[in-house]
Protein backbone atom coordinates (compact mmCIF):
# COMPACT_ATOMS: atom_id res chain seq x y z
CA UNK A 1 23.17 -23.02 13.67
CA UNK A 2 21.52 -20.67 11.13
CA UNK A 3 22.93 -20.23 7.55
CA UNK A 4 22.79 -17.15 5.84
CA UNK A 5 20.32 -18.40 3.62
CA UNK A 6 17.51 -19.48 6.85
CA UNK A 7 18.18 -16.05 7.67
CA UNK A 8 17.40 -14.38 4.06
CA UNK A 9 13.99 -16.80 3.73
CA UNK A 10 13.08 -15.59 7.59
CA UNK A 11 13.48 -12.21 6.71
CA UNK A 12 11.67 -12.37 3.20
CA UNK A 13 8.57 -14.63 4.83
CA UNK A 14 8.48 -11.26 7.89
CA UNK A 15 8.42 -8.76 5.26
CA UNK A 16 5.48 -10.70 2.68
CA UNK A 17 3.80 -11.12 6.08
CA UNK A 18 3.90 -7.09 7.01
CA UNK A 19 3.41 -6.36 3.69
CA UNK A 20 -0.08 -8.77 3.58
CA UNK A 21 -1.28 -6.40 6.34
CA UNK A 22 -0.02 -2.84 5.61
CA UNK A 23 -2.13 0.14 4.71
CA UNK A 24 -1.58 3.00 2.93
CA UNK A 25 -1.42 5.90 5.12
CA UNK A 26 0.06 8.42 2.65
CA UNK A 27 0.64 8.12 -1.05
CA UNK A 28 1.37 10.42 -3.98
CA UNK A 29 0.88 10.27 -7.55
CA UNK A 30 3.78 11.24 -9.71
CA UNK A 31 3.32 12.47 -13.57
CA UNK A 32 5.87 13.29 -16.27
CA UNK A 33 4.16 12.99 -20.08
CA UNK A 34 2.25 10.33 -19.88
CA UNK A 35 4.10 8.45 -17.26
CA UNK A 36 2.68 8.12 -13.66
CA UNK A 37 4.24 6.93 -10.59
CA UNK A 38 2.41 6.23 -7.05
CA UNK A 39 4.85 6.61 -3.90
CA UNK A 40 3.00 5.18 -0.75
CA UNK A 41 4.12 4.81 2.98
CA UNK A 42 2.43 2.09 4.28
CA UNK A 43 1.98 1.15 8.09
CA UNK A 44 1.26 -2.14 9.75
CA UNK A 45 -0.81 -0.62 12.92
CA UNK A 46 -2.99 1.54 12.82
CA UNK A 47 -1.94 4.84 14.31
CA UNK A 48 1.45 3.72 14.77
CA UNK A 49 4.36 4.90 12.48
CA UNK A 50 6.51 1.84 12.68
CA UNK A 51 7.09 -0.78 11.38
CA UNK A 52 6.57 0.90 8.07
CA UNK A 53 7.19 0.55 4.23
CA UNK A 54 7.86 2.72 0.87
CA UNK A 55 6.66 1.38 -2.03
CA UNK A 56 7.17 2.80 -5.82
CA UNK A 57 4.21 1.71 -8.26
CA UNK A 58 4.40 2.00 -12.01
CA UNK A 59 1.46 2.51 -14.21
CA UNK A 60 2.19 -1.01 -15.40
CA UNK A 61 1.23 -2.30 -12.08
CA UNK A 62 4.61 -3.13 -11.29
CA UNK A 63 5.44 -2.58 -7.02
CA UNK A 64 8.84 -1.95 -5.41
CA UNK A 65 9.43 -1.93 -2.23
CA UNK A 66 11.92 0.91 -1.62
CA UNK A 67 12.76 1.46 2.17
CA UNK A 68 11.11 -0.22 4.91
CA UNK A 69 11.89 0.83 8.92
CA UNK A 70 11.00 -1.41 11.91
CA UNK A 71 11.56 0.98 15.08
CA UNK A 72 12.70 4.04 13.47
CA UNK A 73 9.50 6.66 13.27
CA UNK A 74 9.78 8.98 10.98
CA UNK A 75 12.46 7.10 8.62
CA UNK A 76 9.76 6.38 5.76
CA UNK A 77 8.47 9.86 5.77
CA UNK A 78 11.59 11.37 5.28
CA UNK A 79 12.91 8.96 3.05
CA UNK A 80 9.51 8.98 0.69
CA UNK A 81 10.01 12.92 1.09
CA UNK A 82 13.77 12.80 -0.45
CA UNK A 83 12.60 10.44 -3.17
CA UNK A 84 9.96 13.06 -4.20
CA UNK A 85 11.89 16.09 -4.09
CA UNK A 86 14.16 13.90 -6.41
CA UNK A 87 11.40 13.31 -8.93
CA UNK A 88 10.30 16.92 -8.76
CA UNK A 89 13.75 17.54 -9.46
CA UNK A 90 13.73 15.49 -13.19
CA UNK A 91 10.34 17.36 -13.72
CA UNK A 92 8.10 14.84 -12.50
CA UNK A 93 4.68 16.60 -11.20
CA UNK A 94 4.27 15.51 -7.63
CA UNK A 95 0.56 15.48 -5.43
CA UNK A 96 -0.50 14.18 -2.19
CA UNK A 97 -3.32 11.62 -3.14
């Protein structure tokens, strides 16, 4: 039987393991002041759209992984898309890299 928690470390060990071998397809660069942001979709395959993976990167250094989609094309664009508009909308200054 599988707990809850065999499930959670599976599922964490999968994502470290796409993550490892992502690349960043599309990213932007975010600026408010002195404050900058990177937002990057990342794919595993190349020339495939899924699986795929947001990410949110402070100048710190500091990585998020926002939103992450295993057969859904087109779910990290749009959802990378939304997040910008929202920045844009506080008065962040938004570019494609």
């Amino acid at each position: 039987m599988i707990t809850i928690k065999k499930v959670t470390l599976l599922v964490a060990i999968s994502t470290l393991c796409i993550s490892a071998s992502v690349f960043a397809n599309e990213a932007y660069i975010c600026k408010s002041g002195d404050q900058e942001r990177r937002i990057a979709i990342s794919y595993a395959n190349e020339g495939s759209t899924v699986p795929c993976e947001v990410t949110y990167t402070k100048e710190t250094g500091d990585t998020e992984s926002l939103w992450q989609a295993q057969n859904a094309a087109g779910y990290c664009e749009e959802k990378a898309e939304a997040f910008i508009e929202k920045l844009r909308g506080w008065g962040w200054e938004c570019n494609k890299q």
